[in-house]
C-alpha atoms as a PDB file:
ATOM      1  CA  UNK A   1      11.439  -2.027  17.122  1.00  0.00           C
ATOM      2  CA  UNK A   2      12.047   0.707  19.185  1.00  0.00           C
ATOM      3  CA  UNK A   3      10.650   3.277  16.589  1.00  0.00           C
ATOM      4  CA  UNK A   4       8.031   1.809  16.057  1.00  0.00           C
ATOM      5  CA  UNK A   5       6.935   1.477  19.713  1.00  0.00           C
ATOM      6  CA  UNK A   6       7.631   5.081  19.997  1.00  0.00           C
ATOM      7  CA  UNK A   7       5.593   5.926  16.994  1.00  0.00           C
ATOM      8  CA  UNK A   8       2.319   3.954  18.364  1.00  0.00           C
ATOM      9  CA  UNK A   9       2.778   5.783  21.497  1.00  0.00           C
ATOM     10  CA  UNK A  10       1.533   8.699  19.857  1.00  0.00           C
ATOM     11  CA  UNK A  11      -0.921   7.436  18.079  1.00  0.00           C
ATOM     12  CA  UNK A  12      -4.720   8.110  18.942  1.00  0.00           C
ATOM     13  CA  UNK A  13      -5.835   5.071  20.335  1.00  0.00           C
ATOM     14  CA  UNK A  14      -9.203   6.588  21.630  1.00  0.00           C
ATOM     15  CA  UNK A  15     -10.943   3.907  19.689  1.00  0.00           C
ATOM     16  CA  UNK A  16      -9.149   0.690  19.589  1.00  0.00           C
ATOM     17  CA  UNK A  17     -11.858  -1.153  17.984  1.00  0.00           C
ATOM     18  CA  UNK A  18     -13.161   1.066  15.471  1.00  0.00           C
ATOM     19  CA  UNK A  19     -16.725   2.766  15.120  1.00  0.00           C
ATOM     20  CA  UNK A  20     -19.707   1.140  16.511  1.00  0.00           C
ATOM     21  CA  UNK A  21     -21.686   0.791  13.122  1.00  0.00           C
ATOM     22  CA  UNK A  22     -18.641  -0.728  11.556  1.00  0.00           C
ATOM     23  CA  UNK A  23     -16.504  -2.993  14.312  1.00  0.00           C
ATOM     24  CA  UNK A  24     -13.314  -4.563  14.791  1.00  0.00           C
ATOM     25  CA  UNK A  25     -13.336  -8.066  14.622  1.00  0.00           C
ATOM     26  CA  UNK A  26     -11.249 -10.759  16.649  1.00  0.00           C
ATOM     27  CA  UNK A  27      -9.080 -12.573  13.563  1.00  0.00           C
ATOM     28  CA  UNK A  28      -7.559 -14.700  15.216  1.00  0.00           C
ATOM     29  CA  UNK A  29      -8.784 -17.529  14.977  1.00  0.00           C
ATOM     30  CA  UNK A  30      -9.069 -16.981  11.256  1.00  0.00           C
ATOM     31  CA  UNK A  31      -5.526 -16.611  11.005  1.00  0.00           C
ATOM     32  CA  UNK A  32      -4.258 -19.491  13.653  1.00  0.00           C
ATOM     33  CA  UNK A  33      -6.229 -22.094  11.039  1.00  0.00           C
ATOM     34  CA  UNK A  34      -3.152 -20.721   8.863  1.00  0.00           C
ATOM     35  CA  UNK A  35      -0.806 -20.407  11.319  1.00  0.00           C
ATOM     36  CA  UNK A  36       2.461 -21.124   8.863  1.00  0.00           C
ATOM     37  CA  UNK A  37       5.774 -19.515  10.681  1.00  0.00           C
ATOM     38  CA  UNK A  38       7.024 -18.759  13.993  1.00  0.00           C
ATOM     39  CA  UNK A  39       8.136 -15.165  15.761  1.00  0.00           C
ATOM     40  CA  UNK A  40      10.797 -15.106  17.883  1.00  0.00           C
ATOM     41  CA  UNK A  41       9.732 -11.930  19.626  1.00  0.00           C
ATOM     42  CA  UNK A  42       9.467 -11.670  23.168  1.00  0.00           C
ATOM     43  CA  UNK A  43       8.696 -15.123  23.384  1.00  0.00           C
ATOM     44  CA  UNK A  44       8.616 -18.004  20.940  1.00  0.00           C
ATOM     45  CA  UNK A  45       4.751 -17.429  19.906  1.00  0.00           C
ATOM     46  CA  UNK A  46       3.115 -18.923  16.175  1.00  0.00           C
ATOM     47  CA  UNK A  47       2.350 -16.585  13.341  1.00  0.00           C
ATOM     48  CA  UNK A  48       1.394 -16.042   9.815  1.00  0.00           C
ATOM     49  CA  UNK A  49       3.262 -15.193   6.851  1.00  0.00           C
ATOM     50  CA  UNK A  50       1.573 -12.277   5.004  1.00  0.00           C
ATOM     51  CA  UNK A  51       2.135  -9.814   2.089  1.00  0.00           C
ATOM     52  CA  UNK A  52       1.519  -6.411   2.630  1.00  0.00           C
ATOM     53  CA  UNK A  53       4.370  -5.365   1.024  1.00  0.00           C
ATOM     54  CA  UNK A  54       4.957  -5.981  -2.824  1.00  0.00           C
ATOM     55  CA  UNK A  55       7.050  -9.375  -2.719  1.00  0.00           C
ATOM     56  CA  UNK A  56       8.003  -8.482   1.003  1.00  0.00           C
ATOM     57  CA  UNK A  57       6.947 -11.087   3.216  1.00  0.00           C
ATOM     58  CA  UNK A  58       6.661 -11.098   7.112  1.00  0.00           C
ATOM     59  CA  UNK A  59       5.629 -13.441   9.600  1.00  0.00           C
ATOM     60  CA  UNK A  60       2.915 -11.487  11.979  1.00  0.00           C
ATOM     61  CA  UNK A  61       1.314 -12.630  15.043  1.00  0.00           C
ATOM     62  CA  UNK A  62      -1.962 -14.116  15.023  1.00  0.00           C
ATOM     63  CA  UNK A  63      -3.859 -10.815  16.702  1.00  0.00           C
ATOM     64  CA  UNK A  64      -2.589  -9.257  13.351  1.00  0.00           C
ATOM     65  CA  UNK A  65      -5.767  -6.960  12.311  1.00  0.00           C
ATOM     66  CA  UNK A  66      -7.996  -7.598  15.168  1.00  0.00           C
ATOM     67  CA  UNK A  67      -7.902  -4.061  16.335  1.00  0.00           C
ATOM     68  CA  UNK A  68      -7.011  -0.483  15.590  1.00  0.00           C
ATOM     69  CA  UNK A  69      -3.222  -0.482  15.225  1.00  0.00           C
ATOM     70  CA  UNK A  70      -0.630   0.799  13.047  1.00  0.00           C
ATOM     71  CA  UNK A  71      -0.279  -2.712  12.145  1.00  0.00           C
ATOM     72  CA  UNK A  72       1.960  -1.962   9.258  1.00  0.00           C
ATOM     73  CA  UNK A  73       4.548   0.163  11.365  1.00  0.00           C
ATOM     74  CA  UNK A  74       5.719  -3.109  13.097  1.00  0.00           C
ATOM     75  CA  UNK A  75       4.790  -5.920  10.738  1.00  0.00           C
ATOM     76  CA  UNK A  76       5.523  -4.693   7.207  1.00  0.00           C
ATOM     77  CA  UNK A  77       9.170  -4.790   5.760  1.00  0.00           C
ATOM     78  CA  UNK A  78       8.975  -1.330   3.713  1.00  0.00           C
ATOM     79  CA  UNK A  79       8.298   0.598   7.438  1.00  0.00           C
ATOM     80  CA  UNK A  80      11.413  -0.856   8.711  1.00  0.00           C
ATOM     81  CA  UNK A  81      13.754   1.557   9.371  1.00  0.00           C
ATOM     82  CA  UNK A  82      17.437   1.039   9.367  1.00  0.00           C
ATOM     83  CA  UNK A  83      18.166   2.273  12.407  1.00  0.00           C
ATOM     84  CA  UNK A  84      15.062   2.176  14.466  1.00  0.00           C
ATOM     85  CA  UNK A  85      16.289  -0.692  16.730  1.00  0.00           C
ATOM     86  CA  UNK A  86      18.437   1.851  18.689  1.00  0.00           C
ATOM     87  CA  UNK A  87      16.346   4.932  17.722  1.00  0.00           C
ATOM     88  CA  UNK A  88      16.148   6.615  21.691  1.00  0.00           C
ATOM     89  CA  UNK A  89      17.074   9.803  20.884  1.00  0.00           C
ATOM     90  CA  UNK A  90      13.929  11.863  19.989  1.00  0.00           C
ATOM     91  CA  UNK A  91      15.249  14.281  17.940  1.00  0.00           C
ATOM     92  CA  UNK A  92      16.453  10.470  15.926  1.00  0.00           C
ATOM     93  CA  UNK A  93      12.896   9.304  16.514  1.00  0.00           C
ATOM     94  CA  UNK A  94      11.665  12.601  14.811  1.00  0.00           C
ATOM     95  CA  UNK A  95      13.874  12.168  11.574  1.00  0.00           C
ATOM     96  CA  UNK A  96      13.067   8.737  10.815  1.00  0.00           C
ATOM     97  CA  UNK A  97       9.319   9.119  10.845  1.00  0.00           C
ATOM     98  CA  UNK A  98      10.088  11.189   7.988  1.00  0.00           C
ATOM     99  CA  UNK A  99      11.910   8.370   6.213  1.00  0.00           C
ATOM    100  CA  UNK A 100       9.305   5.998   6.291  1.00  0.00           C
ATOM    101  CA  UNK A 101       6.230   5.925   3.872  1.00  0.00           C
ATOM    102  CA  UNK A 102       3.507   7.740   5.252  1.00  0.00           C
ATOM    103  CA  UNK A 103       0.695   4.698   5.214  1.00  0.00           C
ATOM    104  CA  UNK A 104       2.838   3.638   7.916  1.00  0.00           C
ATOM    105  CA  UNK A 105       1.287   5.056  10.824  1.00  0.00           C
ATOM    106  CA  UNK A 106      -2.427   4.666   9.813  1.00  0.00           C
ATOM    107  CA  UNK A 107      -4.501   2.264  11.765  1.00  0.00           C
ATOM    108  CA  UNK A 108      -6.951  -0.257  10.818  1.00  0.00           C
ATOM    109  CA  UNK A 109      -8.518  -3.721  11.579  1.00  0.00           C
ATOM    110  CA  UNK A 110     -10.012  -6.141   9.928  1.00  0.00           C
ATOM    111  CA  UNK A 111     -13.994  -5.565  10.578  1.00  0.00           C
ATOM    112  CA  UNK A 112     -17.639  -6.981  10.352  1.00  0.00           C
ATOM    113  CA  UNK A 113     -18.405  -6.695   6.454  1.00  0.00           C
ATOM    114  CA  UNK A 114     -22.136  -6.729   6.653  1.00  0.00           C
ATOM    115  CA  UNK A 115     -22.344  -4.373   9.537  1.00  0.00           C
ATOM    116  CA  UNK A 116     -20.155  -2.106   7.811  1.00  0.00           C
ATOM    117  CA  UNK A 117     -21.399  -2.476   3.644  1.00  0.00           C
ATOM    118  CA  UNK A 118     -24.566  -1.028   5.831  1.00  0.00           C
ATOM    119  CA  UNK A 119     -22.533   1.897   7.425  1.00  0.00           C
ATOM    120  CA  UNK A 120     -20.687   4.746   5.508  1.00  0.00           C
ATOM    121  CA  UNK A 121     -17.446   3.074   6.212  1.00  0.00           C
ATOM    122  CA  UNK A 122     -14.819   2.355   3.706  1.00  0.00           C
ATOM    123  CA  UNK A 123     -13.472  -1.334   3.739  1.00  0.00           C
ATOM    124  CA  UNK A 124     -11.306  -3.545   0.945  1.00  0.00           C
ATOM    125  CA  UNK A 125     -11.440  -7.236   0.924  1.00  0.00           C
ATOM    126  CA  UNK A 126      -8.358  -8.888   1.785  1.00  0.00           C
ATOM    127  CA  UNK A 127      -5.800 -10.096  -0.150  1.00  0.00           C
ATOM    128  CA  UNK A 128      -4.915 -14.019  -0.941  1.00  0.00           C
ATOM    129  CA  UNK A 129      -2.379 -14.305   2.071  1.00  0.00           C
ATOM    130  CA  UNK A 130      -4.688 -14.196   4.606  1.00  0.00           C
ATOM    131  CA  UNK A 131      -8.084 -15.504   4.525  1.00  0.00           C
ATOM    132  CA  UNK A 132     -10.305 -14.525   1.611  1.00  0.00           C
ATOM    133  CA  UNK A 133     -13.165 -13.775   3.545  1.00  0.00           C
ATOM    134  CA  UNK A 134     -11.852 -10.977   5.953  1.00  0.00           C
ATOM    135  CA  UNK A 135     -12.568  -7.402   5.111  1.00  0.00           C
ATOM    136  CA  UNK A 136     -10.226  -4.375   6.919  1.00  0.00           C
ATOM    137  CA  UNK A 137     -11.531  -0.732   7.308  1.00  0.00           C
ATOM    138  CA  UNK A 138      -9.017   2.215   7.567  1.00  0.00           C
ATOM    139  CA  UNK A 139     -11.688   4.691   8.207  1.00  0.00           C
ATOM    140  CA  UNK A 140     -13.328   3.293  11.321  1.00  0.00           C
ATOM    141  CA  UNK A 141      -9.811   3.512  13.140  1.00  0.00           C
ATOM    142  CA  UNK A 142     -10.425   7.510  12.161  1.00  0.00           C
ATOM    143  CA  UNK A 143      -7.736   7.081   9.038  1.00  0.00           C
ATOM    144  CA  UNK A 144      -7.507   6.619   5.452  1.00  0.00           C
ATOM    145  CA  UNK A 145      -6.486   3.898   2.454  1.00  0.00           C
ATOM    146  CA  UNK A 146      -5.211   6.574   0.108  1.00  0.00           C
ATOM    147  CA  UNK A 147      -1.624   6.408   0.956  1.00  0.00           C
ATOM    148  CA  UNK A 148      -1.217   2.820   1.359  1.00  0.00           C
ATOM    149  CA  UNK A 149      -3.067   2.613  -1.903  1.00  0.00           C
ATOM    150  CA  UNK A 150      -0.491   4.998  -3.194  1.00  0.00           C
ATOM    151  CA  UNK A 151       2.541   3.887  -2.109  1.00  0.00           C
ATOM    152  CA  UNK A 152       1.824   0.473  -3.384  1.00  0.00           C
ATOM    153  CA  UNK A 153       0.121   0.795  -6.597  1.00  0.00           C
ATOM    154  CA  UNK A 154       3.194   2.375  -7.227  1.00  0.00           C
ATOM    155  CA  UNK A 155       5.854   0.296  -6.172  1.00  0.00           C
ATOM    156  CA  UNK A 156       4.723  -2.624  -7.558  1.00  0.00           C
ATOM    157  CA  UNK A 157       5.800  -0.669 -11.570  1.00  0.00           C
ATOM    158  CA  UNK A 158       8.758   1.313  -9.615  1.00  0.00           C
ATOM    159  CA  UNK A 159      11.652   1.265 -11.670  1.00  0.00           C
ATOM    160  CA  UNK A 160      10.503  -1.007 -14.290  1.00  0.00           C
ATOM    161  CA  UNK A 161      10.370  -0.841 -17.980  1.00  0.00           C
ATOM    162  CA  UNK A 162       6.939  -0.936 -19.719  1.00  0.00           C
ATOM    163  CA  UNK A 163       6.449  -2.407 -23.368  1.00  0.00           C
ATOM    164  CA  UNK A 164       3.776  -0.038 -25.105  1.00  0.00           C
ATOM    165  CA  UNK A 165       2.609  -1.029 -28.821  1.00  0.00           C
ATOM    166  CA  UNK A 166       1.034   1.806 -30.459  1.00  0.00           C
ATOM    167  CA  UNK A 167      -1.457   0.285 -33.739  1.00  0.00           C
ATOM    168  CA  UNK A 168      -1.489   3.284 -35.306  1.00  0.00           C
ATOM    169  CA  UNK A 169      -2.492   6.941 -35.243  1.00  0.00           C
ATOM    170  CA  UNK A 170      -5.713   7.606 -33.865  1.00  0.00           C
ATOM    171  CA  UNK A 171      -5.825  11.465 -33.623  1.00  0.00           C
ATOM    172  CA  UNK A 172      -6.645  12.897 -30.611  1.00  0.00           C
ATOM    173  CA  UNK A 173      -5.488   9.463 -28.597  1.00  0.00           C
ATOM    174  CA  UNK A 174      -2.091   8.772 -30.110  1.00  0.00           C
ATOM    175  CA  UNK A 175      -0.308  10.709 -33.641  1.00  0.00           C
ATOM    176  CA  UNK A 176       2.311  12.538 -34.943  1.00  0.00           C
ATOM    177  CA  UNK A 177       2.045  15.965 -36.536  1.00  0.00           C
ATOM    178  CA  UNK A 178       3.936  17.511 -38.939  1.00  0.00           C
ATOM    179  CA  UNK A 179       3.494  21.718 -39.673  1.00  0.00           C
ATOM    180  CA  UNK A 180       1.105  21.725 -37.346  1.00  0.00           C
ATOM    181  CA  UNK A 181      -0.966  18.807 -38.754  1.00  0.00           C
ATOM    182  CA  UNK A 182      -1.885  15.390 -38.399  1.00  0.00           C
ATOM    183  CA  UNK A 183       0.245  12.985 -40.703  1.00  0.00           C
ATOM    184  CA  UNK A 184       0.306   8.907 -40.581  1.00  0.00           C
ATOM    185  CA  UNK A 185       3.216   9.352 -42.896  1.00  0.00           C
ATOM    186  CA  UNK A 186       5.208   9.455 -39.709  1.00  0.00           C
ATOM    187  CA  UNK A 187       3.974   6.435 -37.966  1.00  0.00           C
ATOM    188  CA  UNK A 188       7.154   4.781 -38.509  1.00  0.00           C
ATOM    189  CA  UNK A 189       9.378   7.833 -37.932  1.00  0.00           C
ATOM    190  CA  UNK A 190      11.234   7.572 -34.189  1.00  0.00           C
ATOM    191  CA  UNK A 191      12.174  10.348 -34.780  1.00  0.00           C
ATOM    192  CA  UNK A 192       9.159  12.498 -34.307  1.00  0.00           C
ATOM    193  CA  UNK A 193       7.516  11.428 -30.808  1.00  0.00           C
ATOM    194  CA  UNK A 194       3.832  11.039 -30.632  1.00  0.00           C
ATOM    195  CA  UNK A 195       1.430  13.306 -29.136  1.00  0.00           C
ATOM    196  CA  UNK A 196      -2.182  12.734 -27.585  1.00  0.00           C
ATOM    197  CA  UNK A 197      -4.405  12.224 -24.172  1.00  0.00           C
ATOM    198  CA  UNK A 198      -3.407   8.581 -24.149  1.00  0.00           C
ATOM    199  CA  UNK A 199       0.717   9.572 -24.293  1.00  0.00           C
ATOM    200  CA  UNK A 200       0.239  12.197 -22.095  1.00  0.00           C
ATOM    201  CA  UNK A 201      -1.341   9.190 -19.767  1.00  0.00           C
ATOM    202  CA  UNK A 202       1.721   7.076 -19.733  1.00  0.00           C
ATOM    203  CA  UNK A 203       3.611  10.202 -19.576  1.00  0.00           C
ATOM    204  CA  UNK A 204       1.900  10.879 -15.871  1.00  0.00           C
ATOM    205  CA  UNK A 205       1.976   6.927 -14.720  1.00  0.00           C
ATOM    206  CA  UNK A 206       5.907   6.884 -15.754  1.00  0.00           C
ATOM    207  CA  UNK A 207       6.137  10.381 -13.350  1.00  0.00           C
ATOM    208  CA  UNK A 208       4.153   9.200 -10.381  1.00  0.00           C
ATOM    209  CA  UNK A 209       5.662   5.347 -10.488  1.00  0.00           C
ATOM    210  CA  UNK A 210       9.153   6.193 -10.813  1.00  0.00           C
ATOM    211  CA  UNK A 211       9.158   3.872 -14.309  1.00  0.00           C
ATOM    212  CA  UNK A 212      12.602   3.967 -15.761  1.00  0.00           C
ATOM    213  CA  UNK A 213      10.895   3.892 -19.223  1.00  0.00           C
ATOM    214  CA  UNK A 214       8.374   3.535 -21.677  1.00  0.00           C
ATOM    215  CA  UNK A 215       9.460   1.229 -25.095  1.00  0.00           C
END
């Protein structure tokens, strides 16, 4: 992708494989034991099939990780952009970066987990597409999880519809009040909404995760 090639060109790449007290790692060969699909790229080459995305799967190439990249610009699905395959314009280029979801453009590699659970580096442990026992590290590639964590704790309750039971009223977690007062008379009433910290909870998870509703 064009825009994406564009994008990486302006990345910092000062430090390709990450801090010295919390390293890249070659994954390679970690990944080719899995090797499971085939990219027809520039050449013909094997890959794996991972999930970065929710339920968006992508066959990556087996250097996936191994250093500081925006590995996610090129490889996951929801950093495609629609036109980006004939983005050459730059004022084009400019607009799309804004279309895409910011996590995006931040690097990382999968890294050395005891060098860097001794370091002040932040890493997660993979997840169950790609071998259990690699760890990747946002902040030795100089960026941060906190978007990608984000975007896709998210998406994966975007426009769904969430079953809530409420037991009963628990004053100050979840009731009804009535003249200014509690009253359990109203438990049944749908008429009269319920109030509390633990309402007021969903309320905020239903804003920030684009839920259609609660039930």
């Amino acid at each position: 992708y064009i825009l994406a090639n564009n994008i990486l060109s302006f990345a910092d790449g000062q430090n390709t494989l990450g801090k010295t007290e919390c390293p890249c790692i070659d994954a390679t060969e970690a990944l080719s034991v899995l090797s499971n699909c085939v990219r027809e790229d520039y050449e013909t080459s094997p890959g794996i099939l991972i999930n970065r995305g929710v339920n968006e799967i992508n066959c990556v190439p087996l250097s996936y990780g191994s250093f500081c990249q925006s590995h996610d610009l090129i490889n996951d699905p929801s950093c495609f952009s629609g036109d980006s395959q004939n983005s050459t314009n730059v004022d084009l280029f400019k607009k799309q970066t804004d279309l895409i979801p910011e996590y995006c453009s931040k690097q990382w590699c999968y890294v050395d987990e005891k060098k860097c659970k001794e370091s002040s580096e932040l890493l997660y442990q993979s997840d169950s597409t790609v071998p259990s026992n690699l760890f990747h590290s946002y902040t030795t590639c100089g960026s941060g999880a906190d978007s990608w964590l984000d975007f896709h704790t998210t998406k994966s309750v975007r426009n769904k519809v969430i079953q809530v039971t409420i037991p009963a009223i628990r004053f100050p977690m979840h009731y009804k009040t009535k003249d200014g007062k509690v009253d359990e008379s109203l438990y049944s009433d749908d008429s009269v909404p319920f109030e509390g910290w633990i309402i007021d909870y969903l309320n905020t998870i239903s804003d920030i995760s684009n839920i259609t509703k609660f039930t």
